[in-house]
Protein backbone atom coordinates (compact mmCIF):
# COMPACT_ATOMS: atom_id res chain seq x y z
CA UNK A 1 -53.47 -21.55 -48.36
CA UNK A 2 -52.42 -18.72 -50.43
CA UNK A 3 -53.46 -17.85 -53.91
CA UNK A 4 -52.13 -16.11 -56.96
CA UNK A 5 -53.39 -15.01 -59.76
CA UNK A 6 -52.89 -17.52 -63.38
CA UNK A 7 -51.10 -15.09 -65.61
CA UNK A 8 -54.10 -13.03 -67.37
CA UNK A 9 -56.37 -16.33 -67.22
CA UNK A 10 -58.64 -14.98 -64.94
CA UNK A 11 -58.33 -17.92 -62.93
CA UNK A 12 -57.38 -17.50 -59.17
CA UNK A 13 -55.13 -20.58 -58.23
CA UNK A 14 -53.28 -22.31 -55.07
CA UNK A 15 -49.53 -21.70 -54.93
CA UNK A 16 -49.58 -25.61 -54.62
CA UNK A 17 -51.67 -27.72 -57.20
CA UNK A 18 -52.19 -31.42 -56.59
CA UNK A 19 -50.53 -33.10 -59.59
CA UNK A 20 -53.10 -36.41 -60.19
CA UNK A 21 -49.62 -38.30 -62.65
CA UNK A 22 -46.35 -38.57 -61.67
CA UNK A 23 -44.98 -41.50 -60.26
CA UNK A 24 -47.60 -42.00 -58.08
CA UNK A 25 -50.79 -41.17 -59.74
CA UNK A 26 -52.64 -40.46 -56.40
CA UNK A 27 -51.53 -43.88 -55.12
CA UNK A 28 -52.93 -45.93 -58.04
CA UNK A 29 -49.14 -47.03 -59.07
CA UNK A 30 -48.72 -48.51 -55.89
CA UNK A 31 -51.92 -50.52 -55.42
CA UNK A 32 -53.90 -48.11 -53.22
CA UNK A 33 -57.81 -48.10 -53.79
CA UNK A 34 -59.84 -45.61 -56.02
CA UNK A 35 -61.51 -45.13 -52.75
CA UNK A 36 -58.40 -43.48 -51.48
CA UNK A 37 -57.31 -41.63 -54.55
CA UNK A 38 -60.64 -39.86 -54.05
CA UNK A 39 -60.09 -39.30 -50.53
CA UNK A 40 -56.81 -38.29 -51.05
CA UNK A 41 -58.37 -35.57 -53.78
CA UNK A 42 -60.80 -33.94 -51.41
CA UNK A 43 -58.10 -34.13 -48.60
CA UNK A 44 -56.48 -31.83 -50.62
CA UNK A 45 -59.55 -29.32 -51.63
CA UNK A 46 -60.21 -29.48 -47.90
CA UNK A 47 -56.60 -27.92 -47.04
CA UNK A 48 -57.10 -25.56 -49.96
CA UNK A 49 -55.65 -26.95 -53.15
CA UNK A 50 -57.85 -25.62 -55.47
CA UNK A 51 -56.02 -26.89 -58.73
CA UNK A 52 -56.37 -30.33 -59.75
CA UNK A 53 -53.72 -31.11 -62.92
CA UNK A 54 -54.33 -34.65 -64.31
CA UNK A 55 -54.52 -35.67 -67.89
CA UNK A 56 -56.26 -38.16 -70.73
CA UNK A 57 -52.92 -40.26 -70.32
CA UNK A 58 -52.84 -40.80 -66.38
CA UNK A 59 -56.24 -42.59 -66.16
CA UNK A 60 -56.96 -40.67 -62.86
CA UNK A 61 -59.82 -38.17 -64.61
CA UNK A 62 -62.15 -40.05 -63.17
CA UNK A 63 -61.47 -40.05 -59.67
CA UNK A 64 -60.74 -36.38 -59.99
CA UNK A 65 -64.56 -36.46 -61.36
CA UNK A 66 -65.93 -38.55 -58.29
CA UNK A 67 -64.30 -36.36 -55.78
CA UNK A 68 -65.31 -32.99 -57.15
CA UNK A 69 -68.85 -34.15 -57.50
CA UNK A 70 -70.85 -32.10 -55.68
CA UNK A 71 -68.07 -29.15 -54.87
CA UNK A 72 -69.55 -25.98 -56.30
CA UNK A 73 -67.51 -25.93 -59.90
CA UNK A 74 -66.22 -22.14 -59.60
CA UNK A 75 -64.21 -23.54 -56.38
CA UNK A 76 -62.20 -25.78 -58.13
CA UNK A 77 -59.44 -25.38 -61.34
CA UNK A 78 -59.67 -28.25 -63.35
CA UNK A 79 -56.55 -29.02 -65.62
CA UNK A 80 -56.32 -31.54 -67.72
CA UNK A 81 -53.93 -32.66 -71.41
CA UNK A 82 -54.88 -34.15 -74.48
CA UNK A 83 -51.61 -35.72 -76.10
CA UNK A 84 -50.94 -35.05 -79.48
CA UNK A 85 -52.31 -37.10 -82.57
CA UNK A 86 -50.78 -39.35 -84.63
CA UNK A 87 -48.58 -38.02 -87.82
CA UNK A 88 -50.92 -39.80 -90.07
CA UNK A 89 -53.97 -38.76 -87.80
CA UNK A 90 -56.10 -37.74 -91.35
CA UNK A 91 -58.31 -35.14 -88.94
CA UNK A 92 -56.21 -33.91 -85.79
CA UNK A 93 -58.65 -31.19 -84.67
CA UNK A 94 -61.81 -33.65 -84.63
CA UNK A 95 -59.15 -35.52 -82.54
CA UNK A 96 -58.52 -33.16 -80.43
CA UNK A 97 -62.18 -32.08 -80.31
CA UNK A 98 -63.60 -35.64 -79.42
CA UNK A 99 -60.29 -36.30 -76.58
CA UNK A 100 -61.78 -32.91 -75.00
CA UNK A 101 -65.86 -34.42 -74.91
CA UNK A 102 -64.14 -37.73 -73.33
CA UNK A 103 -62.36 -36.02 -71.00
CA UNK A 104 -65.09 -33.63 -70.29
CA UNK A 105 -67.27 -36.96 -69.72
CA UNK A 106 -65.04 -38.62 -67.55
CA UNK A 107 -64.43 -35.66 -65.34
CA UNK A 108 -68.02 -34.92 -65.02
CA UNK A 109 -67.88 -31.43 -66.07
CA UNK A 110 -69.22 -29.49 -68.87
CA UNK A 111 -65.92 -27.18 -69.10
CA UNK A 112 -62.36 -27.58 -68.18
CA UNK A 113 -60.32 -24.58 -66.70
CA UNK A 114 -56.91 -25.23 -68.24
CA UNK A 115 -56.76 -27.61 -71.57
CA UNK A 116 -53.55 -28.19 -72.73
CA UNK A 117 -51.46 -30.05 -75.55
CA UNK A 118 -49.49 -32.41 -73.25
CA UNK A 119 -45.59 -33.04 -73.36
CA UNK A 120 -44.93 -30.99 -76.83
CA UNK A 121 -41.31 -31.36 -78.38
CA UNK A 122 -39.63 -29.07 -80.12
CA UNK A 123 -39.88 -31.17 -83.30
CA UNK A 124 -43.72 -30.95 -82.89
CA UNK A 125 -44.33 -27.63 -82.32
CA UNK A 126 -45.20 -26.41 -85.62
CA UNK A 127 -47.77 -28.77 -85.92
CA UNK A 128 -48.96 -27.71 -81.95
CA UNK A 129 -49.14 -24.23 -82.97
CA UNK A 130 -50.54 -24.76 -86.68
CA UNK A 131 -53.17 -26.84 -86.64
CA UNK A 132 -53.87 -28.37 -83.12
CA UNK A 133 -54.36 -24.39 -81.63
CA UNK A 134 -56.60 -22.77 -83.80
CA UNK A 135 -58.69 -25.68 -82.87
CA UNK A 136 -58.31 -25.29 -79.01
CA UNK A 137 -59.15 -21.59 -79.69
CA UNK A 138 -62.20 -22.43 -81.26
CA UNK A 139 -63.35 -24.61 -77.90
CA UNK A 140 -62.20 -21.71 -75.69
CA UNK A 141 -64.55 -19.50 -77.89
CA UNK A 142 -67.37 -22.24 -77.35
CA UNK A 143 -67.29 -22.49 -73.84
CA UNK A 144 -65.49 -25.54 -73.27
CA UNK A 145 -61.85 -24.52 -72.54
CA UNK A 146 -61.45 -21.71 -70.27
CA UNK A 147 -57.49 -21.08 -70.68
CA UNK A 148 -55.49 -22.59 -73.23
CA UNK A 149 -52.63 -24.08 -72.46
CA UNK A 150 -49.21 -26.44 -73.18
CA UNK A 151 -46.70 -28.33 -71.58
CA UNK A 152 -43.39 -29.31 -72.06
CA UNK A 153 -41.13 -32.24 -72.43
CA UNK A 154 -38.63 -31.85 -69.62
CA UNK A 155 -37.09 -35.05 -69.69
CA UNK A 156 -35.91 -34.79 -73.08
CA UNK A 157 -35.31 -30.90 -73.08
CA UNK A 158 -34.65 -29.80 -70.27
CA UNK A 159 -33.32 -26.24 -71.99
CA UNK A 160 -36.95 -25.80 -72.96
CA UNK A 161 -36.66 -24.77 -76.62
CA UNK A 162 -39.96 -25.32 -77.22
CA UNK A 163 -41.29 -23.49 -74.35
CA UNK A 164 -38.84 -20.29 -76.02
CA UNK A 165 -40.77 -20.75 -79.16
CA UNK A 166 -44.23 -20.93 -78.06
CA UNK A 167 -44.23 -17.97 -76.24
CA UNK A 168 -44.38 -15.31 -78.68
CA UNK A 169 -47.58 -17.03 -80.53
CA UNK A 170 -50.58 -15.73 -78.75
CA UNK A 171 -52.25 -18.63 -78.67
CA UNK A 172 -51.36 -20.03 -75.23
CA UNK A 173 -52.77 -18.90 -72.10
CA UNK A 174 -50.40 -20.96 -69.72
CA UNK A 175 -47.58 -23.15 -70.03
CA UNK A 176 -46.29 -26.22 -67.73
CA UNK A 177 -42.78 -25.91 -67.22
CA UNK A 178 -40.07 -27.92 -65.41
CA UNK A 179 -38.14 -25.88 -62.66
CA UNK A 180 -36.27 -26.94 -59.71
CA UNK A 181 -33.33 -26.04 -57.91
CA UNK A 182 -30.56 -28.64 -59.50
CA UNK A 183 -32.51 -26.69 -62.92
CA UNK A 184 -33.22 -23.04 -62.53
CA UNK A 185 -32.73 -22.36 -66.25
CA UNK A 186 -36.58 -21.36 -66.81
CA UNK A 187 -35.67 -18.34 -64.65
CA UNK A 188 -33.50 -16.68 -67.66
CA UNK A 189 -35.56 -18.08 -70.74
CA UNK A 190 -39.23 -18.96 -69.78
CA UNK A 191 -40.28 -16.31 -66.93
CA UNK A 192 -38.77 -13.54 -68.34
CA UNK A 193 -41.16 -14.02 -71.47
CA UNK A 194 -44.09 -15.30 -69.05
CA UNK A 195 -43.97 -11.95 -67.09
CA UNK A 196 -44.28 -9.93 -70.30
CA UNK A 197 -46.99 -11.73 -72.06
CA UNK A 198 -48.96 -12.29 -69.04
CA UNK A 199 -49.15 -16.12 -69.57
CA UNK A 200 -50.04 -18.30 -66.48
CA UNK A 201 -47.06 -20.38 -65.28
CA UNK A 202 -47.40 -23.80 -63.71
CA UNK A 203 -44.66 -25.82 -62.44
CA UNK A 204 -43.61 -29.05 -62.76
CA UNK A 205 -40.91 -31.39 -61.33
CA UNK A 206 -40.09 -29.12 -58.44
CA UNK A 207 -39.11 -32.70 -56.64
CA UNK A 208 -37.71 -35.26 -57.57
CA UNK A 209 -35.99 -38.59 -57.19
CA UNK A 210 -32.84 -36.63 -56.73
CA UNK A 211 -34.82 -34.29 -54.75
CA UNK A 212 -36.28 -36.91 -52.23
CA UNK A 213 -33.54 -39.78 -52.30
CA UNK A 214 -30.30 -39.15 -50.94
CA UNK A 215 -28.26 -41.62 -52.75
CA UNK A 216 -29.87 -40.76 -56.50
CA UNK A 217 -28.78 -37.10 -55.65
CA UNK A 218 -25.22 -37.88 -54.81
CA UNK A 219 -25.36 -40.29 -57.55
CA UNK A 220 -26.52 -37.27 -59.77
CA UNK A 221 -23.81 -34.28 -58.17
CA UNK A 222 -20.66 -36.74 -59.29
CA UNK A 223 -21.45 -37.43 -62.78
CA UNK A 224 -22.23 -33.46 -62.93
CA UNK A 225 -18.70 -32.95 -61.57
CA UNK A 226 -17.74 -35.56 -64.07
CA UNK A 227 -19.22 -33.34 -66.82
CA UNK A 228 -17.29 -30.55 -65.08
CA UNK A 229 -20.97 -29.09 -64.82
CA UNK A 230 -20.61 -28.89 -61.32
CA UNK A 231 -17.44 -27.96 -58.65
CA UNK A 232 -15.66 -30.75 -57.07
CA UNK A 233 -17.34 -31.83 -53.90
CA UNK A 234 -20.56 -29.82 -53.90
CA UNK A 235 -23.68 -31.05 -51.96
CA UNK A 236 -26.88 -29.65 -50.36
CA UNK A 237 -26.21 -29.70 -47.03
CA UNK A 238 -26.23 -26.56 -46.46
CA UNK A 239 -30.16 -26.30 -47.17
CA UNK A 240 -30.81 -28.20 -43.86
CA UNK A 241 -28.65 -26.39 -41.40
CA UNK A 242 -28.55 -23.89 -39.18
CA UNK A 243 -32.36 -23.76 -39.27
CA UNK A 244 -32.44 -23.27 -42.99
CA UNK A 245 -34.82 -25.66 -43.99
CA UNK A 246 -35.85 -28.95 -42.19
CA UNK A 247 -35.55 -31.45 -45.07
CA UNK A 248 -34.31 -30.91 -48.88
CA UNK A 249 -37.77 -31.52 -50.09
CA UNK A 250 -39.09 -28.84 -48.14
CA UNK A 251 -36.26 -26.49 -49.67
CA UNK A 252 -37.21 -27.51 -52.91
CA UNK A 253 -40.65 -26.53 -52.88
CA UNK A 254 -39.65 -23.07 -50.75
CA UNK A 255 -37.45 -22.46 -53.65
CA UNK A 256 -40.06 -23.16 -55.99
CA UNK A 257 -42.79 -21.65 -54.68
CA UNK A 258 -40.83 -18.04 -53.95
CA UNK A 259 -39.65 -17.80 -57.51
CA UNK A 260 -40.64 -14.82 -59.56
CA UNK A 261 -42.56 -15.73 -62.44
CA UNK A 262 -44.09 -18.77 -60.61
CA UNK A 263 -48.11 -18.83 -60.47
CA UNK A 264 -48.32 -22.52 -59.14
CA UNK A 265 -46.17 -25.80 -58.28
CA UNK A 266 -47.40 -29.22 -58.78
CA UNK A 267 -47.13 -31.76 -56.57
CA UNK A 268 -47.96 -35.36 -56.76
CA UNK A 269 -48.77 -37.84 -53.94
CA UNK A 270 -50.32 -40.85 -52.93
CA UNK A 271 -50.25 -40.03 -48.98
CA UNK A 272 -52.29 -37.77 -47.11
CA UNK A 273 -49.49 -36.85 -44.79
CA UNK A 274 -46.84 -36.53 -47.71
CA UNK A 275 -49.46 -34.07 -49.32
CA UNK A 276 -49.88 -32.30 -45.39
CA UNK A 277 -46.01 -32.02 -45.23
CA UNK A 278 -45.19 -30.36 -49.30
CA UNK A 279 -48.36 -28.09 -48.65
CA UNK A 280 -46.77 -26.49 -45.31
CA UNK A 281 -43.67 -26.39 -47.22
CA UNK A 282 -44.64 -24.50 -50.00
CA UNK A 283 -46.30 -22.53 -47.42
CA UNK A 284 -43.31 -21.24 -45.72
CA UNK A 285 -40.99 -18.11 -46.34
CA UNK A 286 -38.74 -17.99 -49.17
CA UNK A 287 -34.90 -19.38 -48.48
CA UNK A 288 -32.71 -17.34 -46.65
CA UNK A 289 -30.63 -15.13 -49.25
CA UNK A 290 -27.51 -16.48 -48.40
CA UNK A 291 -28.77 -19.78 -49.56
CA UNK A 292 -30.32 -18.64 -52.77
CA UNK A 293 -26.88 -17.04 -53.73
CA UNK A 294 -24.86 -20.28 -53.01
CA UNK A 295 -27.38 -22.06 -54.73
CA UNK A 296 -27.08 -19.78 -57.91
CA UNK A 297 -23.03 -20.05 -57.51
CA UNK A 298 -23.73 -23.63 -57.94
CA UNK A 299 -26.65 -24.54 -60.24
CA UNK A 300 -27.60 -21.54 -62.09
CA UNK A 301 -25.59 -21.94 -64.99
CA UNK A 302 -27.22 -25.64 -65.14
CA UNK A 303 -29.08 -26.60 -68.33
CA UNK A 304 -28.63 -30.22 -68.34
CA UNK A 305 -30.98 -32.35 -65.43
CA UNK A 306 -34.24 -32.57 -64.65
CA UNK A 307 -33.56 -33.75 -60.90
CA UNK A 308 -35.52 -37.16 -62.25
C-alpha cells in the first residue's frame, strides 16, 4: 500500500480508503451478514487500507466498530458524517454535539479522525459554515474531532459550488469531493484551492455505474452527444487497449489515484475480491500520457455528470 499525507491534517492515509456507503454498504444492501461486513473491514486493514469513511446515515458504524476492536487506534483513520439538522432544529450545535457522542458510541472510540458535515448544498452552506462549524471547532479543540471536515453533494452539483465557497473559510480541514474521469472539473476549481490551503482531499465517486456497466455508459456518452457535450461517436475503448489498462474500472481508479491534488479515493464494496482487484488498481502507474490527453480532449471541459 502506499500512503500520502491528508492535506496539513497530520493524518497519514492510504491512497485507497474503504468507503463503508455507497450502493453496497459493505454488502449489507445485498443481504450479506454483519459477520462478513466485518470480515470484509479487516480484509481491508489487512491489505493496508488504513481509512475507513462511513457515516451516521449508512448504519455500518457499527461494524466498522466491531472490526477495529482491538487494532491499535493510531493504525487506523476513522471518518465518519453527521448530516445536517433540521431548519427548525431550535439547538443545531447540541445536535451536532450529541450525533458526534452516538457516533463515537457506536464506533467504539473515544475520538474520530475526520468528522464531517455530510452532503452540504450550496443553499446550506451559510448555515454549515455559521453555526454548525464553530461548533465542530470547539470538539476538535476538546479532543474529540481530530480534522474537520465536509462533503459535498455531487449528485445535485456536480460543478461543486459549494466546495468553491467553503474553501476560503478556515474552518475545514478536508473536503470529500466527487472526481472521475467522465467529471474532471474538480481539477480546475477544487484542487487548485486544496493545494494552496493545505486542506486534505478525499475522493468520492471515482466509479461508477457508468464506470462499471457497459450499457449505462453508452447509455450516458449519447445523451452527452445529444447535449452536444460530447463529439459524435466517442467511447472508452481506447483505455483497454494496447496494454493500456485491463478493464475501465481499473482506468478509473489509475486516473484517480494519479491526480494532483488527490490525498485519497474511496471505494466501496461488498466483495473481498472486488476490494483485492480496485486496491491493485489504484496501485498501479498513472495512465499512459497519450491517454490522459485524449481523455482531456474529450471530458475536460465536462461539468455536467457524476458517472452515477
Amino acid at each position: 500500500m502506499n500512503y500520502r499525507n491528508l492535506g496539513n491534517t497530520g493524518l497519514r492515509v492510504s491512497v485507497i480508503g474503504l468507503g463503508c456507503g455507497g450502493p453496497s454498504r459493505l454488502g449489507q444492501r445485498d443481504g450479506k451478514s454483519t459477520k462478513h461486513s466485518i470480515g470484509l473491514v479487516r480484509k481491508a486493514l489487512d491489505l493496508g487500507i488504513n481509512l475507513l469513511d462511513t457515516a451516521e446515515s449508512y448504519g455500518t458504524e457499527e461494524i466498522v466498530g466491531a472490526a477495529i476492536r482491538g487494532v491499535p487506534r493510531d493504525r487506523v483513520v476513522v471518518s465518519t458524517k453527521k448530516t445536517l439538522p433540521e431548519p427548525d432544529d431550535p439547538d443545531p450545535a447540541a445536535t451536532i454535539r450529541s450525533g458526534l457522542e452516538a457516533s463515537l458510541k457506536r464506533l467504539g472510540t473515544d475520538y474520530v479522525d475526520l468528522y464531517h458535515l455530510h452532503g452540504v448544498g450550496a443553499a446550506r452552506y451559510d448555515f454549515a459554515a455559521g453555526v454548525l462549524a464553530p461548533a465542530l471547532v470547539r470538539l476538535r479543540e476538546a479532543g474529540k474531532i481530530r480534522a474537520v471536515g465536509i462533503t459535498e453533494e455531487f449528485p445535485a452539483n456536480p460543478r461543486h459550488e459549494m466546495l468553491q465557497r467553503c474553501l476560503h473559510d478556515p474552518c475545514w480541514d478536508a473536503v470529500m469531493v466527487g472526481f472521475n474521469l467522465l467529471n474532471p472539473s474538480a481539477r480546475r476549481s477544487v484542487f487548485p484551492l486544496t493545494l494552496e490551503k493545505g486542506v486534505g482531499t478525499l475522493v468520492m465517486f471515482a466509479v461508477r455505474r457508468a464506470l462499471s456497466q457497459p450499457a449505462q455508459l453508452d447509455k450516458l456518452l449519447r445523451e452527452m452527444e445529444q447535449r452536444a457535450a460530447l463529439e459524435p461517436g466517442a467511447d472508452l475503448g481506447f483505455l483497454t487497449e494496447n496494454g493500456c489498462a485491463e478493464s475501465l474500472t481499473e482506468a478509473a481508479y489509475r486516473f484517480c489515484v494519479h491526480e494532483p491534488g488527490v490525498d485519497v479515493v474511496l471505494t466501496g464494496t461488498g466483495d473481498e475480491r472486488h476490494l483485492e482487484a480496485n486496491i491493485a488498481a489504484a496501485l498501479k502507474p498513472p495512465l499512459p500520457p497519450e491517454a490522459l490527453e485524449r481523455l482531456e480532449a474529450l471530458f475536460g471541459n465536462v461539468d455536467s455528470v457524476t458517472g452515477n
